[in-house]
Protein backbone atom coordinates (compact mmCIF):
# COMPACT_ATOMS: atom_id res chain seq x y z
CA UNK A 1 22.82 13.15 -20.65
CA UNK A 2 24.79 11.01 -17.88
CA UNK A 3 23.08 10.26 -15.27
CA UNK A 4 25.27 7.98 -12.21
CA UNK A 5 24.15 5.82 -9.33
CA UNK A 6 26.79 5.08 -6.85
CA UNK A 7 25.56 1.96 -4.75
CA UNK A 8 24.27 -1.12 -6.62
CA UNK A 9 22.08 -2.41 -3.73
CA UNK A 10 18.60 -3.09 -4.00
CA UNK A 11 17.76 0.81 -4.36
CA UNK A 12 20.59 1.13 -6.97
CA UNK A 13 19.24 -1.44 -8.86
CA UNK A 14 15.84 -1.13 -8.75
CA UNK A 15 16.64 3.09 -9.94
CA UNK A 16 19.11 1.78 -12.43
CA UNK A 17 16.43 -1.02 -13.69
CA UNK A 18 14.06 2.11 -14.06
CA UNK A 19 16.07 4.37 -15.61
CA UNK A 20 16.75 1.59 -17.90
CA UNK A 21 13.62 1.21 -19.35
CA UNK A 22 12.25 5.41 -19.22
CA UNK A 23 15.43 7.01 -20.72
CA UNK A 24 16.66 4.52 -22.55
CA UNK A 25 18.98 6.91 -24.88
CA UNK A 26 20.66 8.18 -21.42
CA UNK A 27 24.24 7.45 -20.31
CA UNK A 28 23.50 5.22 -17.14
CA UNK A 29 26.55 4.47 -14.85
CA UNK A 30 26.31 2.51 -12.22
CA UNK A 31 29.41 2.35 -9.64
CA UNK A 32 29.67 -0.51 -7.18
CA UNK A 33 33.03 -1.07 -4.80
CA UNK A 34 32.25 -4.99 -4.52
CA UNK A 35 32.82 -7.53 -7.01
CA UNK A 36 29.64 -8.17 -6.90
CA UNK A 37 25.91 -6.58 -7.25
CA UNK A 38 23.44 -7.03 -4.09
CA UNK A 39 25.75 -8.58 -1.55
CA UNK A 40 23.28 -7.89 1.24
CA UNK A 41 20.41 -8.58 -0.49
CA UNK A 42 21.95 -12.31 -1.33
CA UNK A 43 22.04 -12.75 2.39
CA UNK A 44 18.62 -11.45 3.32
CA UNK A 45 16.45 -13.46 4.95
CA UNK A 46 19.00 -16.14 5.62
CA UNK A 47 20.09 -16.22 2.40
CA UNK A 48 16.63 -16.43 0.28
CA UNK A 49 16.08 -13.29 0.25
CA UNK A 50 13.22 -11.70 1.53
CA UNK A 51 11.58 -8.85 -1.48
CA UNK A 52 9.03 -7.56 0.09
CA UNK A 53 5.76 -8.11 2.33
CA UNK A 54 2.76 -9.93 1.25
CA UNK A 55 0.46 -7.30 2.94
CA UNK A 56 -1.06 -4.75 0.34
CA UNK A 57 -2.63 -2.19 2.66
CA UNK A 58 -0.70 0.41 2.71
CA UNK A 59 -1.42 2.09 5.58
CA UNK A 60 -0.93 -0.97 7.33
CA UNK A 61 2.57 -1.67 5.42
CA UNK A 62 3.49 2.05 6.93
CA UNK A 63 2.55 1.03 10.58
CA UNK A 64 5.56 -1.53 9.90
CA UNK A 65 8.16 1.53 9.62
CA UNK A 66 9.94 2.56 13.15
CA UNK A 67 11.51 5.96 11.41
CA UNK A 68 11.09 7.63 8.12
CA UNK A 69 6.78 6.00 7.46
CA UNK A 70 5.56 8.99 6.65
CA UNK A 71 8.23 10.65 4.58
CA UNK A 72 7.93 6.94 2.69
CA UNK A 73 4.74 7.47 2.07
CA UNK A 74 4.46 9.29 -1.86
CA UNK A 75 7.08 6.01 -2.57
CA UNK A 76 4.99 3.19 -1.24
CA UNK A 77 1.85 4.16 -3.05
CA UNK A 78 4.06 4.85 -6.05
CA UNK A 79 5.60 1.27 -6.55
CA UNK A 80 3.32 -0.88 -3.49
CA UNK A 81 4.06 -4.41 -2.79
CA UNK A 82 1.62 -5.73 -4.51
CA UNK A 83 3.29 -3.76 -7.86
CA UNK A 84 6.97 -5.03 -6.13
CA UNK A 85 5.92 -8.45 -6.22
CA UNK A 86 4.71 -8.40 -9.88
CA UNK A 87 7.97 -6.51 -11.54
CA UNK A 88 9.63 -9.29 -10.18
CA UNK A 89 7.21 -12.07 -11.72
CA UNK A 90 7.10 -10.20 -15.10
CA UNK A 91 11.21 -10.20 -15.48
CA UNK A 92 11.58 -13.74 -14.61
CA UNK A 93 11.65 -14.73 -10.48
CA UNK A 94 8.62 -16.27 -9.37
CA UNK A 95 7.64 -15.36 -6.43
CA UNK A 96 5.81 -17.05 -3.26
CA UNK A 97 3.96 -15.66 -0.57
CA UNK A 98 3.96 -18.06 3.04
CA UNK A 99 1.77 -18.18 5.77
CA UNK A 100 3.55 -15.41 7.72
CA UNK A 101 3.85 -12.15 5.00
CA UNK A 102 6.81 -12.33 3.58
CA UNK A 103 7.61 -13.00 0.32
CA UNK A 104 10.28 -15.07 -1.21
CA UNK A 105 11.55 -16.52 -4.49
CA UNK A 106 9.88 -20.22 -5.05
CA UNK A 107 13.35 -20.99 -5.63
CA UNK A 108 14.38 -19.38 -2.06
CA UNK A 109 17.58 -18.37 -3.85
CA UNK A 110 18.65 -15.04 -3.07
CA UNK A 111 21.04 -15.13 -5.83
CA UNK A 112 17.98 -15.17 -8.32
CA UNK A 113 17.16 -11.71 -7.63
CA UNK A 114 20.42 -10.45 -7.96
CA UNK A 115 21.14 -12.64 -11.44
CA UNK A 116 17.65 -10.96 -12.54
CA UNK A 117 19.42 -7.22 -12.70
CA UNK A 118 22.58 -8.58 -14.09
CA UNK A 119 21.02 -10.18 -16.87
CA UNK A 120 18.93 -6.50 -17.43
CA UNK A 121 22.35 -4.07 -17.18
CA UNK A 122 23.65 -5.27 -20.19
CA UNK A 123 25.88 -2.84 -22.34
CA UNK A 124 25.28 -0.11 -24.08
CA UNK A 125 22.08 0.86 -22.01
CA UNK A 126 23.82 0.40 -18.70
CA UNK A 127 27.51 1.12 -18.03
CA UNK A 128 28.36 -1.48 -14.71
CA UNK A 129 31.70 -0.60 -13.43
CA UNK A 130 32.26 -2.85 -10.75
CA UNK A 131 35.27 -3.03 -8.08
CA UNK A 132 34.82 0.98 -8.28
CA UNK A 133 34.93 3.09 -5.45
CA UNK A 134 34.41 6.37 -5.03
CA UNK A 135 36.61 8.85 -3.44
CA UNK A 136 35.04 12.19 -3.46
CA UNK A 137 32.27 14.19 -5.34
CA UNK A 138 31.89 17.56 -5.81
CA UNK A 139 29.15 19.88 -7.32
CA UNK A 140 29.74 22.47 -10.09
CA UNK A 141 27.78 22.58 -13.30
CA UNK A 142 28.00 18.93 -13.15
CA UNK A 143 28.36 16.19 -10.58
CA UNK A 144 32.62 15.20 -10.57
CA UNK A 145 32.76 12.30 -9.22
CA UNK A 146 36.34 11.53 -8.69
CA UNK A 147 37.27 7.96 -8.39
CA UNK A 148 40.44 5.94 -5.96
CA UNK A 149 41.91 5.30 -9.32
CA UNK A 150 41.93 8.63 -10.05
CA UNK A 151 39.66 8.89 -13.28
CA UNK A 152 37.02 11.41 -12.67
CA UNK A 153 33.62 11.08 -13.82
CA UNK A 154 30.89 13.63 -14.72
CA UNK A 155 27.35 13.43 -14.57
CA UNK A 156 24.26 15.77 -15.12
CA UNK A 157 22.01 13.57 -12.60
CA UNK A 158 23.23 11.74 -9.19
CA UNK A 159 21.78 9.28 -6.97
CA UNK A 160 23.24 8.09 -4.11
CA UNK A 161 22.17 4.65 -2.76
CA UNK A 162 25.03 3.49 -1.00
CA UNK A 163 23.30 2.02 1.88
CA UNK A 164 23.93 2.27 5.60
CA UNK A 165 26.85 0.99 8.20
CA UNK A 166 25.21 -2.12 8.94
CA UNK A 167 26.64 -5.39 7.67
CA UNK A 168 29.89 -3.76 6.81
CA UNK A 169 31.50 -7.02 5.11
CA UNK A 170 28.82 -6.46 2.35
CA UNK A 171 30.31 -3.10 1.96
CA UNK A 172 27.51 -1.21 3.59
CA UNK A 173 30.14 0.95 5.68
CA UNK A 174 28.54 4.27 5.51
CA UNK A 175 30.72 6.76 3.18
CA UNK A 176 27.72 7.32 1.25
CA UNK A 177 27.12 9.92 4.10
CA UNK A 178 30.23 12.03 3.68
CA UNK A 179 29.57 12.43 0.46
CA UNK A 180 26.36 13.67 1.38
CA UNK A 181 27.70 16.14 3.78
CA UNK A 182 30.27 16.76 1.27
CA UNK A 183 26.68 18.35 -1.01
CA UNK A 184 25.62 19.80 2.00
CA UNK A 185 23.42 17.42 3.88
CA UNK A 186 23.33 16.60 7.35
CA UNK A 187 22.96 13.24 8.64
CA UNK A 188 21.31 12.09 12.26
CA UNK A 189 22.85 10.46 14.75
CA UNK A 190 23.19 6.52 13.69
CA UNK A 191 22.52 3.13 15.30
CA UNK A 192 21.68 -0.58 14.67
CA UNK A 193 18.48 -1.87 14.32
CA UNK A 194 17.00 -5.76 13.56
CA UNK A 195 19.17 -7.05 16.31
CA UNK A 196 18.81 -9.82 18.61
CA UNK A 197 19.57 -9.25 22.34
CA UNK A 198 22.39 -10.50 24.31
CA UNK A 199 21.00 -11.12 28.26
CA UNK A 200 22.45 -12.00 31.63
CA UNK A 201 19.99 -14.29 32.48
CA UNK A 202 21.46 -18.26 32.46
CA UNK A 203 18.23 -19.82 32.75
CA UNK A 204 16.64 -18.67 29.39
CA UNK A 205 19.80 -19.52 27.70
CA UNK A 206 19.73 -23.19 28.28
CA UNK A 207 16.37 -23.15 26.44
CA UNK A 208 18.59 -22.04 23.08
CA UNK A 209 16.41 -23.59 20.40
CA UNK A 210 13.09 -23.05 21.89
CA UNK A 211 10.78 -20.88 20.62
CA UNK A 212 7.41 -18.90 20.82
CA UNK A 213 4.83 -18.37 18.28
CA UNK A 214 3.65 -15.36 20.49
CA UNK A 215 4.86 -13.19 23.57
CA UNK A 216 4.65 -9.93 24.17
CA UNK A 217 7.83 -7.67 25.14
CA UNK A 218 8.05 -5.26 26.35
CA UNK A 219 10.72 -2.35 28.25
CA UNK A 220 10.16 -1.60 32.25
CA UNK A 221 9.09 2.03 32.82
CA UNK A 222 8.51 2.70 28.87
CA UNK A 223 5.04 2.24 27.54
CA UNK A 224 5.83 2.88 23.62
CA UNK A 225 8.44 0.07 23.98
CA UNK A 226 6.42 -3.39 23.14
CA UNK A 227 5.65 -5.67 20.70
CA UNK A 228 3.72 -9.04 20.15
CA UNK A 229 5.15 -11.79 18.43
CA UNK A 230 7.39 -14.92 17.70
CA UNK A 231 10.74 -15.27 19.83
CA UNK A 232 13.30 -18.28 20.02
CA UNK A 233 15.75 -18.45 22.79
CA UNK A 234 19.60 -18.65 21.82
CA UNK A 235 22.72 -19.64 23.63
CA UNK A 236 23.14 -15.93 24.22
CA UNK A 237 19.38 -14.66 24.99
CA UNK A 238 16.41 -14.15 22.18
CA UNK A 239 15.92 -13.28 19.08
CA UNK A 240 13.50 -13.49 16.54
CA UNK A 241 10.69 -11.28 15.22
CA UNK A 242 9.34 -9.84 18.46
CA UNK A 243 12.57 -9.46 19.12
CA UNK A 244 13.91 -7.69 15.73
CA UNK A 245 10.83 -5.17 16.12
CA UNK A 246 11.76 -4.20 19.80
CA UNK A 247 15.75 -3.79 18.80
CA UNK A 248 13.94 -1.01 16.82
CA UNK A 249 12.43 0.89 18.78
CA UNK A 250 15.32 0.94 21.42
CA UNK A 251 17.89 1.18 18.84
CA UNK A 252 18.99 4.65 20.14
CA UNK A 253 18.92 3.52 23.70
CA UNK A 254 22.31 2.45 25.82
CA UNK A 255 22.39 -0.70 27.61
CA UNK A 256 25.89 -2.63 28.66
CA UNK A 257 26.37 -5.42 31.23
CA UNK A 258 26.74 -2.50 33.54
CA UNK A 259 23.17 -0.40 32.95
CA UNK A 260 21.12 -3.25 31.13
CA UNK A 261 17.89 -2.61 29.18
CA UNK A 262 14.81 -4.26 31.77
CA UNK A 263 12.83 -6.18 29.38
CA UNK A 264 9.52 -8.40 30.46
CA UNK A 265 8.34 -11.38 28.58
CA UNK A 266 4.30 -11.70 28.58
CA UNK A 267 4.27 -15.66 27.89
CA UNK A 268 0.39 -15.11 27.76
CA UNK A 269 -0.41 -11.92 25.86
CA UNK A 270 -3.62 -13.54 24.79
CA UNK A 271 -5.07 -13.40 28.03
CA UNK A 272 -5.11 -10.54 31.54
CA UNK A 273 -3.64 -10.44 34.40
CA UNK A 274 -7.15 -11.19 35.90
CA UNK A 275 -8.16 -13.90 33.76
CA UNK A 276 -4.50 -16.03 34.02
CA UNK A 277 -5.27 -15.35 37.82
CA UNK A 278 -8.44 -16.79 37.79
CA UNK A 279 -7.49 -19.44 35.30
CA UNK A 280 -4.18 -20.84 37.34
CA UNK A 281 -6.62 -20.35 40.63
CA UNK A 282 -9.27 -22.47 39.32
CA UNK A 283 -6.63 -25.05 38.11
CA UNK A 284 -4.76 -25.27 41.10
CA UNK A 285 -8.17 -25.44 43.31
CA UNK A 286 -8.92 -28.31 40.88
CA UNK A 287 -5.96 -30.34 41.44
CA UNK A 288 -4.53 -30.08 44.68
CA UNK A 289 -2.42 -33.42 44.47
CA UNK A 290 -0.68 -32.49 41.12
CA UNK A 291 2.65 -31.26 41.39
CA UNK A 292 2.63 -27.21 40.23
CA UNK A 293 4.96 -28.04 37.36
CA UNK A 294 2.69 -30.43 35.89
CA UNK A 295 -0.58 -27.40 36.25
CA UNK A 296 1.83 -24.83 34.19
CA UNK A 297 2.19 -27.09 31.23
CA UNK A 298 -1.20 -26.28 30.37
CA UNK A 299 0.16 -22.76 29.18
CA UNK A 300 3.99 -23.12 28.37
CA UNK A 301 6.50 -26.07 27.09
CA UNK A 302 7.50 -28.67 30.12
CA UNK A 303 10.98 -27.17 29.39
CA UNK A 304 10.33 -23.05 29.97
CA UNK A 305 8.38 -24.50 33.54
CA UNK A 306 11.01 -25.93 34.42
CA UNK A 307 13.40 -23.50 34.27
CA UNK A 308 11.26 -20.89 35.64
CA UNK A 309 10.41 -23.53 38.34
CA UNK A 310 14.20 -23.43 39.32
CA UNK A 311 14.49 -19.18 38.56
CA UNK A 312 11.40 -19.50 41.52
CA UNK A 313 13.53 -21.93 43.36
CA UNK A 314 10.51 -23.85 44.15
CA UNK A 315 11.01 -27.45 45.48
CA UNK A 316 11.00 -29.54 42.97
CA UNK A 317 7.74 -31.84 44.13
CA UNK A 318 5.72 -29.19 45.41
CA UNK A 319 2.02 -30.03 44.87
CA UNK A 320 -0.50 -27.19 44.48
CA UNK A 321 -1.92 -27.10 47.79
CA UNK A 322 1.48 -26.35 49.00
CA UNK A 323 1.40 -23.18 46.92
CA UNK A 324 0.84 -20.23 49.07
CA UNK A 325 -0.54 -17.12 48.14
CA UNK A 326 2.44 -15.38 47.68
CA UNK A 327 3.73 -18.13 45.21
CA UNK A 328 0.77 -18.04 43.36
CA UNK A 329 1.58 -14.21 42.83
CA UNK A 330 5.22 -15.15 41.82
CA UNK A 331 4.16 -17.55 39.33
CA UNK A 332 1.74 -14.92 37.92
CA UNK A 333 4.72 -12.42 37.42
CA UNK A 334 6.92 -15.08 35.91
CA UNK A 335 4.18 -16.17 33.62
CA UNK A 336 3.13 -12.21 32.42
CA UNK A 337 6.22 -10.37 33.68
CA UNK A 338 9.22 -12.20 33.47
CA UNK A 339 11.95 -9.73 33.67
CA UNK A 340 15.62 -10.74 31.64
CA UNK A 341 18.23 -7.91 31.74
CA UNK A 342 19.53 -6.98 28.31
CA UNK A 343 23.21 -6.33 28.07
CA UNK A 344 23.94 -6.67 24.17
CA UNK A 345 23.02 -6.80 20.63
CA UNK A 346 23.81 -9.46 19.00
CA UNK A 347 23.00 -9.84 14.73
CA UNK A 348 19.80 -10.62 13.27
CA UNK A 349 18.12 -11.53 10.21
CA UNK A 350 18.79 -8.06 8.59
CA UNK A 351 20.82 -5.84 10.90
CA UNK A 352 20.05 -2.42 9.56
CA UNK A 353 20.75 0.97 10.26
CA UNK A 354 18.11 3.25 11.71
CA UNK A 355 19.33 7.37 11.28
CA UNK A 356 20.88 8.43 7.91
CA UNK A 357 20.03 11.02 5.59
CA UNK A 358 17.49 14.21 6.97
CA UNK A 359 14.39 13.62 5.72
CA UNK A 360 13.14 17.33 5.91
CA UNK A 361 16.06 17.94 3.36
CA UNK A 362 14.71 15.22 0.56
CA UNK A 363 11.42 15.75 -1.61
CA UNK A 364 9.73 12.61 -0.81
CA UNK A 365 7.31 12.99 -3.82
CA UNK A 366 10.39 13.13 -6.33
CA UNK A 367 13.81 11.93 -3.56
CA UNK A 368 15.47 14.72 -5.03
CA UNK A 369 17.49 16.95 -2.69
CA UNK A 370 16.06 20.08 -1.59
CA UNK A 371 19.46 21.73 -1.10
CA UNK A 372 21.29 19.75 -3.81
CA UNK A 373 19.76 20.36 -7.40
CA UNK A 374 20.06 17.24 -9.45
CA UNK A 375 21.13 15.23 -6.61
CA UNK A 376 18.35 12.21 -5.51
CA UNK A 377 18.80 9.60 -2.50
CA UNK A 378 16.98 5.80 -2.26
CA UNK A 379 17.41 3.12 0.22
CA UNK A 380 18.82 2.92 3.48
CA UNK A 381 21.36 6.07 2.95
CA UNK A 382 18.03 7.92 4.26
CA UNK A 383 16.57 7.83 7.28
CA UNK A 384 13.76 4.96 7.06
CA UNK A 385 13.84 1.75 8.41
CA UNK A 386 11.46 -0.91 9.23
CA UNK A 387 10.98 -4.06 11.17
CA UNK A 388 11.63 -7.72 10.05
CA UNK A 389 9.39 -8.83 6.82
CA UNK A 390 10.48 -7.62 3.56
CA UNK A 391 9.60 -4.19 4.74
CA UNK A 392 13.76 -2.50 4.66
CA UNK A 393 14.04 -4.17 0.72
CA UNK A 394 10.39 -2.99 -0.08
CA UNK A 395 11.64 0.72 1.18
CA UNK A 396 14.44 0.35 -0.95
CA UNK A 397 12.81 -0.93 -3.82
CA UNK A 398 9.88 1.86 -3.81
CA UNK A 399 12.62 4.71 -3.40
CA UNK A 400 14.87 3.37 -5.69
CA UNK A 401 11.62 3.02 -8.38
CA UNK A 402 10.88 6.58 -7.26
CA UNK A 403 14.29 7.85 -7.97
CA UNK A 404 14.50 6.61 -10.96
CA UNK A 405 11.10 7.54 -12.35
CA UNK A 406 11.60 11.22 -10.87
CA UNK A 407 14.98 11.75 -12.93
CA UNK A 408 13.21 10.11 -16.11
CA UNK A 409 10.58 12.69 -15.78
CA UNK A 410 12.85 15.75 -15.83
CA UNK A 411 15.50 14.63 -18.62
């Protein structure tokens, strides 16, 4: 029995790495195009490499998914985080857990993940045929898998984790979907996700380097487009968390320098519209003398007050009984609404790709195809992706698991 995996990301692997160990007396091929195994998950999470999320609730973990949660489902509560995080210990990466979620190697070297499979896919349990790429496959009693050399390979069992478009140097460049339409799948329309966002707005990028531990974002005139969390400010506009988690749920939306995206920055998500009234009312009413600049600090860095002191074009010394009503109201908006026009994406931690394979056409208790006997999917290829946090490798790694364990069970 041959069974071949075309992809050797983190899905790849982690099916490969099962298949290993419940058919052992299977042919297992894996085909790669790079030199290399895991390219993108080397450079994940800035190059430690983040495995998964240090929340175990699983319901909670699916909340985390912008497409594809509940088709993901049967594959979380197979192989969980908390199960992730403990393959990993038992083969030899320790793993740490910080403040935030996310979970890295206590090395944080990527690299250690990556070395942990190639020390696994050793010969003659695991064929590893690297620099391979695939040309074309075709279905007839077997799966012919016909290589750019030429050679042609044939395999009883198939599954494709080739990963999406995103981060094409790594090889992720998407031909893992003609070969699924090749088998007869159809995939939906495609788009980046995990971005940061390019904006017009000078002011907020000459505060590149500051950042946020919490503001909440939001997009004008859309009420399921928000999110609450840590931003920094770049020389081109924001990124960050927040940031990552919005590019996701606007991923299929156009925006150019020409129609931007209207996004508004809640610097105080913790607190109403009423109460920051009352609260900025109650300090201005208290300190007449002191300059308006000098009140704000209480709630933002001296830097962001100044800026939006200048975006309000408000004299420079103006104490707060100068303030009018009507300035008062501007500062409000500036403090809970403060509008930047998004023109661009720009990369992020992860840059993935949100579309991919049809879900209704995969078994997500098994990932085999419904139209393609023999023929399973893991990883990106399908349609799942998830915000910043370990959540896109912990997909990968519970489908991948899944995969694997599904063609074990039928060999």
């Amino acid at each position: 029995m041959t069974i071949a995996v075309i992809g050797a990301g983190a899905a790849g692997m982690m099916a490969t790495a099962t298949l290993q160990t419940l058919a052992p007396t299977c042919r297992i091929i894996l085909l790669e195009k790079n030199a290399l195994m895991g390219r993108k998950v080397q450079i994940s999470g800035g190059g430690r490499c983040n495995v998964t999320t240090g929340f175990h609730d699983i319901k909670t973990v699916l909340t985390r998914y912008q497409r594809g949660r509940k088709f993901l489902s049967t594959a979380l509560y197979h192989f969980p985080p908390d199960q992730v995080y403990d393959w990993f210990e038992q083969h030899g990466v320790p793993l740490k857990t910080e403040p935030d979620g996310r979970v890295f190697p206590q090395s944080d070297v990527g690299k250690d993940v990556v070395d942990l499979f190639e020390h696994l896919f050793q010969p003659p349990s695991v064929q590893l045929r690297l620099r391979t790429s695939v040309a074309a496959i075709k279905k007839t009693d077997h799966f012919q898998i016909t290589l750019q050399s030429g050679d042609t390979i044939l395999a009883d069992k198939l599954i494709l984790t080739t990963g999406g478009q995103a981060y094409r140097h790594t090889g992720s460049t998407g031909e893992g979907y003609q070969f699924a339409e090749a088998l007869g799948h159809h995939i939906t329309p495609l788009a980046a996700s995990l971005n940061s966002f390019i904006v017009s707005n000078q002011w907020i990028k000459q505060l590149s380097g500051v950042s946020f531990v919490a503001v909440g974002l939001s997009v004008a005139g859309h009420k399921h487009y928000q999110f609450t969390g840590p931003i920094v400010c770049t020389h081109q506009g924001i990124s960050g968390p927040a940031v990552f988690a919005l590019s996701s749920q606007v991923a299929f939306e156009d925006y150019s320098a020409r129609h931007p995206l209207p996004v508004l920055i809640d610097f105080i998500p913790t607190m109403s519209n009423e109460q920051l009234r009352h609260e900025l009312n109650m300090a201005i009413t208290r300190n007449p003398k002191q300059q308006l600049r000098t009140t704000l600090h209480a709630w933002l860095p001296k830097s962001v007050v100044n800026a939006l002191v200048a975006e309000l074009e408000l004299p420079a010394e103006k104490t707060n009984a100068e303030v009018s009503n009507v300035m008062r109201q501007r500062v409000l908006d500036q403090l809970k609404r403060c509008p930047l026009a998004v023109i661009g994406r720009a990369a992020g931690d992860e840059f993935v790709t949100a579309g991919g394979i049809e879900l209704s056409e995969v078994n997500a208790r098994t990932m085999e195809s419904k139209l393609c006997p023999g023929l399973y999917f893991a990883g990106e290829i399908l349609n799942i992706d998830g915000y910043t946090g370990g959540y896109n490798l912990q997909a990968a790694w519970a489908t991948g698991h899944l995969a694997g364990s599904s063609v074990a069970a039928v060999l």
